[in-house]
N, C-alpha and C. Protein backbone atom coordinates (compact mmCIF):
# COMPACT_ATOMS: atom_id res chain seq x y z
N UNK A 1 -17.29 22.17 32.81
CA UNK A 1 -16.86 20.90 32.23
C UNK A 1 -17.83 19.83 32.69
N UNK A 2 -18.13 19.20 31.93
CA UNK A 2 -19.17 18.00 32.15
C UNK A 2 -18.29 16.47 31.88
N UNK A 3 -18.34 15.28 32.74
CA UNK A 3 -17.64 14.17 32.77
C UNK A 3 -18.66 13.08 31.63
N UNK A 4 -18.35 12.34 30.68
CA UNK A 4 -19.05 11.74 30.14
C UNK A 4 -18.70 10.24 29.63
N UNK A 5 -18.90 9.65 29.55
CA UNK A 5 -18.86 8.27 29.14
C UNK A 5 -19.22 8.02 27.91
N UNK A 6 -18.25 7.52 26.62
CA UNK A 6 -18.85 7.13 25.17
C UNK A 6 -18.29 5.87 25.19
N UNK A 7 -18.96 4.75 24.62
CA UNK A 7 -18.44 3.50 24.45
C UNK A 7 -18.48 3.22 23.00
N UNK A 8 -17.79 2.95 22.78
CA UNK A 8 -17.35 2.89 20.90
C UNK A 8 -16.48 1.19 21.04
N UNK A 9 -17.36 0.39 19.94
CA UNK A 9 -16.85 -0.93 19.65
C UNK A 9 -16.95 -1.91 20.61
N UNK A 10 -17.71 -1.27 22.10
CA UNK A 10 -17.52 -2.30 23.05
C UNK A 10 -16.80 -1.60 23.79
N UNK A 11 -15.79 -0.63 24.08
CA UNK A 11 -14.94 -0.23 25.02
C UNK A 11 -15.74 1.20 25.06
N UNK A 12 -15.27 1.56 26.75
CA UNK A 12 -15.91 2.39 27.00
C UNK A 12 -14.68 3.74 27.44
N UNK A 13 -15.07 4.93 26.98
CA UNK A 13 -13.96 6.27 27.49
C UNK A 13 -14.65 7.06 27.83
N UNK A 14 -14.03 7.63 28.95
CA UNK A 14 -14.43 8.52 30.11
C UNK A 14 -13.73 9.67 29.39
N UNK A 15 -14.70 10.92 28.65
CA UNK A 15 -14.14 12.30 28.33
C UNK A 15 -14.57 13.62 28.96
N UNK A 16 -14.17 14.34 29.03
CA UNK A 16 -14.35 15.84 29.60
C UNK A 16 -15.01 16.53 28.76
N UNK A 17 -15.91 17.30 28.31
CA UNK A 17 -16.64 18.25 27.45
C UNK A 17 -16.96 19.72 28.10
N UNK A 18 -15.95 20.91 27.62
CA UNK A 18 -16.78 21.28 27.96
C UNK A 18 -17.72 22.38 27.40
N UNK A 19 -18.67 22.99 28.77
CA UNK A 19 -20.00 23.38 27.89
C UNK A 19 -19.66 25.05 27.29
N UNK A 20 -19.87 25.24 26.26
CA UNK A 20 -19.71 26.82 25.90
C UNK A 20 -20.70 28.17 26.14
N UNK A 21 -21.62 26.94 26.35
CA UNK A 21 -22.94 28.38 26.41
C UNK A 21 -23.75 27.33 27.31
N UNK A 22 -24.15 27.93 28.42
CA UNK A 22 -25.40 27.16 29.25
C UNK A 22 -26.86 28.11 29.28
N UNK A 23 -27.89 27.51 28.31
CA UNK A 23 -29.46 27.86 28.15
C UNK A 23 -30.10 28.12 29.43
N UNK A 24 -29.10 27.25 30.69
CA UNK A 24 -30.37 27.50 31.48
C UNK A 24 -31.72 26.95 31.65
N UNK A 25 -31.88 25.77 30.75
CA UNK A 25 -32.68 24.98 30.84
C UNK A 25 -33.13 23.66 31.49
N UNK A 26 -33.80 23.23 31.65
CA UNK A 26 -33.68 21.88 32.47
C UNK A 26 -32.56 21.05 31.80
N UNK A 27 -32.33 19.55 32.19
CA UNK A 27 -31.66 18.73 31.79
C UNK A 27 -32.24 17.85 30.74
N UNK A 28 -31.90 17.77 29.58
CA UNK A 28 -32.77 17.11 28.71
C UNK A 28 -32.51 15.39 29.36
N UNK A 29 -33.43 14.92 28.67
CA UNK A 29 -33.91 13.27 29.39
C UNK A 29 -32.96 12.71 28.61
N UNK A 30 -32.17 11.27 29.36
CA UNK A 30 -31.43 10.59 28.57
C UNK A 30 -32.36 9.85 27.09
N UNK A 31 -30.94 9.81 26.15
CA UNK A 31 -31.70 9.40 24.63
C UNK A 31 -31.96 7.87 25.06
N UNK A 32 -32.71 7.45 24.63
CA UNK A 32 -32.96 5.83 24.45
C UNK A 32 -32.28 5.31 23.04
N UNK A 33 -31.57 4.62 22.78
CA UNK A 33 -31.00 4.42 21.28
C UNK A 33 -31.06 2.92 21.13
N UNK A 34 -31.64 2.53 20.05
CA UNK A 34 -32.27 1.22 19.67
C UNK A 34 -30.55 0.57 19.41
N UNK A 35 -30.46 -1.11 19.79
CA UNK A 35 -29.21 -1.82 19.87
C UNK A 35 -28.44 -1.50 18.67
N UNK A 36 -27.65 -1.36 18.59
CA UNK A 36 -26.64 -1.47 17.29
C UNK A 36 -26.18 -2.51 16.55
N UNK A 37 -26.69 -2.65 15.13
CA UNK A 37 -26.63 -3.81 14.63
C UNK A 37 -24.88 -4.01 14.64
N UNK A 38 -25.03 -5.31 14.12
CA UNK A 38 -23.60 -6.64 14.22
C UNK A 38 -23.40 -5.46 12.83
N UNK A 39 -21.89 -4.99 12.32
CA UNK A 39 -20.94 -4.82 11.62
C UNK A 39 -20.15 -5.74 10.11
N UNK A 40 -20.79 -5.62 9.47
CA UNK A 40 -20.17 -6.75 8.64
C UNK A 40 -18.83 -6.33 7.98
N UNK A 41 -18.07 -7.01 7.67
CA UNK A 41 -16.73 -6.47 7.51
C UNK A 41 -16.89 -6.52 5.39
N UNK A 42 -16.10 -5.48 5.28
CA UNK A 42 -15.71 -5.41 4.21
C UNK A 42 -14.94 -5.73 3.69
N UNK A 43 -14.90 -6.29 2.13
CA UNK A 43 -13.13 -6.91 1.70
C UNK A 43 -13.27 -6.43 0.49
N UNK A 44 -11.74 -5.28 0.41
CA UNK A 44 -11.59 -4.23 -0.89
C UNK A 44 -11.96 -5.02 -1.87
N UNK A 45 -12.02 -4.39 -2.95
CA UNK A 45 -12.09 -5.20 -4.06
C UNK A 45 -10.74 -6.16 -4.62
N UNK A 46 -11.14 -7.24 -5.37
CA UNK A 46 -9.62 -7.45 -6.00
C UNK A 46 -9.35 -7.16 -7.48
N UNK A 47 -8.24 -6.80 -7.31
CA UNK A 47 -7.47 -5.81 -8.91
C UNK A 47 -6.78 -6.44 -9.27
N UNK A 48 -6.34 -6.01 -10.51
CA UNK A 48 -5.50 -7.30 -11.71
C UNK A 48 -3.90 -6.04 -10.96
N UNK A 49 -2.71 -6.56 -11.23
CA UNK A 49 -1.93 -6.24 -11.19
C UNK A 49 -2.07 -5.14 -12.01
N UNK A 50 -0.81 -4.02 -11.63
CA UNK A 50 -0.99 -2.60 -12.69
C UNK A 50 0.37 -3.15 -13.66
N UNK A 51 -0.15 -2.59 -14.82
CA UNK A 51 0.87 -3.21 -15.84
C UNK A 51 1.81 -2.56 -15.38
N UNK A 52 3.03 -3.33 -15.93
CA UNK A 52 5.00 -3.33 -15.71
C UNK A 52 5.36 -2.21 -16.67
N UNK A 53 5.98 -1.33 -15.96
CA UNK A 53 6.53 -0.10 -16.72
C UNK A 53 7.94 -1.40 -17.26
N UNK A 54 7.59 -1.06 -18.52
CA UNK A 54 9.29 -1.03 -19.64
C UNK A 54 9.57 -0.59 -20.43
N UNK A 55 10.79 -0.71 -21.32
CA UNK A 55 11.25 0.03 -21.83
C UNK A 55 12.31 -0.75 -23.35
N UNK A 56 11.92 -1.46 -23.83
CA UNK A 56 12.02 -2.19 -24.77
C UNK A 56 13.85 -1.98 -25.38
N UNK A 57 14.88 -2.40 -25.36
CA UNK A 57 16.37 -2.17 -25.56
C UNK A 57 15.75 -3.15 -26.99
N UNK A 58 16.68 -2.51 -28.09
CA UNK A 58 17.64 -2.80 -29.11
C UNK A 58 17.88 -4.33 -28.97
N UNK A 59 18.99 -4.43 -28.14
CA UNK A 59 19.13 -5.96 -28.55
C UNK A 59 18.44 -7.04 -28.18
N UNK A 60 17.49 -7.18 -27.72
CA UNK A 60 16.34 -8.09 -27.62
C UNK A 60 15.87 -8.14 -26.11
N UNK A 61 16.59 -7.11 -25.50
CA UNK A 61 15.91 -7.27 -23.68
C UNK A 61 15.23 -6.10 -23.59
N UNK A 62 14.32 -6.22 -22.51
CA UNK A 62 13.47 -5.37 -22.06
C UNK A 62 13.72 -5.00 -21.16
N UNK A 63 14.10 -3.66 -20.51
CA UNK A 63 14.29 -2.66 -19.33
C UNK A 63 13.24 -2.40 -18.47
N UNK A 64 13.01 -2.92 -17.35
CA UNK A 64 12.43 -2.91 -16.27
C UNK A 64 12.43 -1.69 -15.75
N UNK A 65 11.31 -0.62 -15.23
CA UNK A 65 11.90 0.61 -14.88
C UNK A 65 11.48 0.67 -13.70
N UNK A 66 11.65 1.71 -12.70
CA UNK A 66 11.01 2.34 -11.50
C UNK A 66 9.75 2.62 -11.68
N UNK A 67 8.53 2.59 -11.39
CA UNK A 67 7.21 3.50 -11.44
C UNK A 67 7.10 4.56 -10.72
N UNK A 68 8.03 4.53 -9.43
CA UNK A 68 7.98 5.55 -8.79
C UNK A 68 9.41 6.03 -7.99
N UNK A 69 9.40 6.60 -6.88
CA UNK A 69 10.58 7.18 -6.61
C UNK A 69 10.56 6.13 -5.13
N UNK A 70 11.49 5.49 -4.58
CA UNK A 70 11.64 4.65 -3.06
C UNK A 70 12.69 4.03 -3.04
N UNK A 71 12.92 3.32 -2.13
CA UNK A 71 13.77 2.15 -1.83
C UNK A 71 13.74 0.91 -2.37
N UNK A 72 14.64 0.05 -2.43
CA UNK A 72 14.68 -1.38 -3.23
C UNK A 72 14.55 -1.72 -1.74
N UNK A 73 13.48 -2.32 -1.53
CA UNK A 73 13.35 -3.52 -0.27
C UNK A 73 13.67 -4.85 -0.35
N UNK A 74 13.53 -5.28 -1.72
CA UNK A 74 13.57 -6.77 -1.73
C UNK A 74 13.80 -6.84 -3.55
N UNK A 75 14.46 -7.96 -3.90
CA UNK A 75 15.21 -8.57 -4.97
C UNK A 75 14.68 -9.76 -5.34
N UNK A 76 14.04 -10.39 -5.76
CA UNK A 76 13.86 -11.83 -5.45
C UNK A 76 14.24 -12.57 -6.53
N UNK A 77 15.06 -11.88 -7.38
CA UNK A 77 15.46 -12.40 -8.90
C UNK A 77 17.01 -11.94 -8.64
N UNK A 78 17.63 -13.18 -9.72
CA UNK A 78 19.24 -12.55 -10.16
C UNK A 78 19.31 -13.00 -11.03
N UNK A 79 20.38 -12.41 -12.10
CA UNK A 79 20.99 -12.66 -13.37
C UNK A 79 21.04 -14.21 -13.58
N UNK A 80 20.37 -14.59 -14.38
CA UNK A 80 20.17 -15.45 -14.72
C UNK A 80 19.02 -16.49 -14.39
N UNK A 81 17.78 -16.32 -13.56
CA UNK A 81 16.75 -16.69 -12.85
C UNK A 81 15.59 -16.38 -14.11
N UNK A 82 15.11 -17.55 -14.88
CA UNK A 82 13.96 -17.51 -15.31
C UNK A 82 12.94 -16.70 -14.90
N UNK A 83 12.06 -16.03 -15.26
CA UNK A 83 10.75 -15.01 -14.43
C UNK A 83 9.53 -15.17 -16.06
N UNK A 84 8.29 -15.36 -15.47
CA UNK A 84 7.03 -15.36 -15.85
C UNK A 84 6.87 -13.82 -16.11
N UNK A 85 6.17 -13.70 -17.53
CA UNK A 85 4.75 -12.70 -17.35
C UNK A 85 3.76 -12.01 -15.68
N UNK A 86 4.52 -11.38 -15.32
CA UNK A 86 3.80 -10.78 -14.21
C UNK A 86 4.00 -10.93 -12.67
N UNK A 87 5.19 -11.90 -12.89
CA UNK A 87 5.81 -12.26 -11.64
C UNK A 87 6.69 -11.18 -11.16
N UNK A 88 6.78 -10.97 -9.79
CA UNK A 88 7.33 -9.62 -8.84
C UNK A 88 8.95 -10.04 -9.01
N UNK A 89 9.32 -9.14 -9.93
CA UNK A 89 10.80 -8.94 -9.85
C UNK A 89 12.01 -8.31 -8.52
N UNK A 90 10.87 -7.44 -8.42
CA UNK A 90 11.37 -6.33 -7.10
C UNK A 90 10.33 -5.79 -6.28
N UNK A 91 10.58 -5.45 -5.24
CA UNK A 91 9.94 -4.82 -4.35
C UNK A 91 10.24 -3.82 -3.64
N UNK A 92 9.56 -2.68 -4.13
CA UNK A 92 10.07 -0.88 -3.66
C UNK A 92 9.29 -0.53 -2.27
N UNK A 93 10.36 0.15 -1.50
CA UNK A 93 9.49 0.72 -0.44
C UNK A 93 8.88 2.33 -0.77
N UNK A 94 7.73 2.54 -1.14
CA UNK A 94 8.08 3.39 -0.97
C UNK A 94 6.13 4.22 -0.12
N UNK A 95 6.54 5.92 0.39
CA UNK A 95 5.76 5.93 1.05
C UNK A 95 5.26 5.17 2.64
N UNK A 96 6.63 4.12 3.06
CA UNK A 96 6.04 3.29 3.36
C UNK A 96 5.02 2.16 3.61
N UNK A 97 5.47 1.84 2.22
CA UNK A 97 4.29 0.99 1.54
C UNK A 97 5.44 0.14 0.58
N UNK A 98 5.09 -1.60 0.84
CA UNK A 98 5.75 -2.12 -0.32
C UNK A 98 4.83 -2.26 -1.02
N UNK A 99 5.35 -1.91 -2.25
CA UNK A 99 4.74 -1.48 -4.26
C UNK A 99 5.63 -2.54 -4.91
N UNK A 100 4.91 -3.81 -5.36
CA UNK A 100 5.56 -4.72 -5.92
C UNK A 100 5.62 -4.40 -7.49
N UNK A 101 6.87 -4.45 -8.48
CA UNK A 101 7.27 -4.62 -9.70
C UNK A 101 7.22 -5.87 -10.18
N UNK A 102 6.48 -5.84 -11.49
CA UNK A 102 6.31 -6.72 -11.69
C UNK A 102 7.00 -7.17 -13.47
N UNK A 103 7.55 -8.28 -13.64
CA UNK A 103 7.74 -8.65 -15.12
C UNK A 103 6.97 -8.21 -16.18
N UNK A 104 7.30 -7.82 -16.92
CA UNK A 104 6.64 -6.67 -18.39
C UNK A 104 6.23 -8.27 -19.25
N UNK A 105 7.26 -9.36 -19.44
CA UNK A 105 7.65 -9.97 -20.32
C UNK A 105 8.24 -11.32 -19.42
N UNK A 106 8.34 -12.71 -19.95
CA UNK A 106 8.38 -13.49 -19.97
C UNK A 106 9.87 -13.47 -20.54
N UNK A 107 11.13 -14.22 -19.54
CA UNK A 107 12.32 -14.53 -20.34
C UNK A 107 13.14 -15.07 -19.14
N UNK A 108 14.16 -14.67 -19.42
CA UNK A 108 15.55 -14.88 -18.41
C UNK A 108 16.29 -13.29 -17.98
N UNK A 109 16.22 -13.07 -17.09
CA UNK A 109 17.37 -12.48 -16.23
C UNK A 109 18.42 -11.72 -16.73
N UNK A 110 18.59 -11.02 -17.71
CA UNK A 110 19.81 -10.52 -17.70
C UNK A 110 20.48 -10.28 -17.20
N UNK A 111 20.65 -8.92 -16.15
CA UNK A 111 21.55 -8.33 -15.11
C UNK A 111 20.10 -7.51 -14.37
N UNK A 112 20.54 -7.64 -13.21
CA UNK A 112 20.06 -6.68 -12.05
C UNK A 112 20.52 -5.37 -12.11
N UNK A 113 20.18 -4.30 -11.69
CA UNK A 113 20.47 -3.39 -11.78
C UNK A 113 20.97 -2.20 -10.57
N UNK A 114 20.13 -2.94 -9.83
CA UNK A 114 19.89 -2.45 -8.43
C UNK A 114 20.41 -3.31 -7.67
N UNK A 115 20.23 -3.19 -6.13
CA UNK A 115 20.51 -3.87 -5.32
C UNK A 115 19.61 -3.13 -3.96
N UNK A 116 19.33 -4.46 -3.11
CA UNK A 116 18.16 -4.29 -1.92
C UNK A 116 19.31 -2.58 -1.17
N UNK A 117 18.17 -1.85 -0.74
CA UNK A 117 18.49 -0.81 0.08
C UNK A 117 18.73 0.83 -0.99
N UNK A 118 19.41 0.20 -1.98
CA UNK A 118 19.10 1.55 -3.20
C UNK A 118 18.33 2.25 -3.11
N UNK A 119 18.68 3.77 -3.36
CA UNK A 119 17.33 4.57 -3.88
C UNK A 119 17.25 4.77 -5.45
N UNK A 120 16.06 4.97 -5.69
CA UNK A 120 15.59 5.07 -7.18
C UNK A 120 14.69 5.91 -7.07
N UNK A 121 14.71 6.14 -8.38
CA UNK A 121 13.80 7.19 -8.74
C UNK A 121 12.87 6.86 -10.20
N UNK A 122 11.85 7.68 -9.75
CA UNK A 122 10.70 7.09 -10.92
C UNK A 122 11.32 7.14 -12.20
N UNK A 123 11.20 6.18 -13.18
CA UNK A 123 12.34 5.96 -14.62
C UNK A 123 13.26 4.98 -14.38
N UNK A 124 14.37 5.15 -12.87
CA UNK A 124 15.42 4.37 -12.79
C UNK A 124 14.97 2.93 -13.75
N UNK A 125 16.46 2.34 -14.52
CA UNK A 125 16.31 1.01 -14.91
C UNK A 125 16.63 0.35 -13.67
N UNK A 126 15.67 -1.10 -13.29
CA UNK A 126 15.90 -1.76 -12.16
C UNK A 126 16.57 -2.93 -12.99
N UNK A 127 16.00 -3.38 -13.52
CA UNK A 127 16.41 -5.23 -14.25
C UNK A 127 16.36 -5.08 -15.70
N UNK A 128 17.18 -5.73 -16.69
CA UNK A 128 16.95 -6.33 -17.98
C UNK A 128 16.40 -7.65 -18.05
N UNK A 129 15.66 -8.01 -18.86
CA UNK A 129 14.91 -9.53 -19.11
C UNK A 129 15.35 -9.87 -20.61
N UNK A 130 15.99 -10.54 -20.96
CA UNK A 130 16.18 -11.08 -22.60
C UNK A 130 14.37 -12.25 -22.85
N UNK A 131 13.91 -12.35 -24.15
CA UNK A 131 13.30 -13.03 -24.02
C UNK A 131 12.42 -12.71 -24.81
């Protein structure tokens, strides 16, 4: 076992290695390694919202659906609450990950469907929107 020192980011860890096969050779010379440049940080790209799964009803509202299978984490609309084109109706946990839903359509509120803590499943109707 050989004791070694790697410093990664500025911090330094003391690890154990050990050797599987020894050559028998001298000790090779420490590497010289030229400074490590400064890190520039990256910022993901930005994306348009993913369009609103719906589901178009008969009498003039539109059915809000699940996209996927999780939890209702958050509500931020009720029956009767005006909502925009693209504004987050609901918010699913899922994966552990909140996956925001978003308005298909521009209207008013019909009825909720759900309620925070529910499970759903990909399809479930969450909200109606008249409008």
């Amino acid at each position: 076992m050989k004791k070694l020192r790697i410093t990664l980011e500025g911090k330094a860890y003391e690890v154990m290695v050990e050797l599987l096969e020894d050559t028998g050779s001298a000790p090779a010379a420490p590497l010289h390694h030229a400074p490590a440049l400064p890190v520039q940080p990256v910022s993901a790209p930005v994306t348009a919202p993913p369009p609103p799964v719906a589901t178009p009803v008969s009498d003039g509202c539109t059915t809000v659906v699940c996209p996927m299978a999780g939890l209702v984490f958050k509500c931020p609309v009720k029956a009767g609450d005006p909502v925009t084109l693209n504004q987050v109706v609901v918010v699913l946990d899922a994966m552990k990950m909140e996956t925001p839903v978003y308005a298909p359509v521009a209207g008013t509120v019909r009825a909720v469907l759900v309620k925070e803590g529910d499970a759903v499943d990909e399809g479930h109707s969450l909200l109606q929107i008249e409008g």
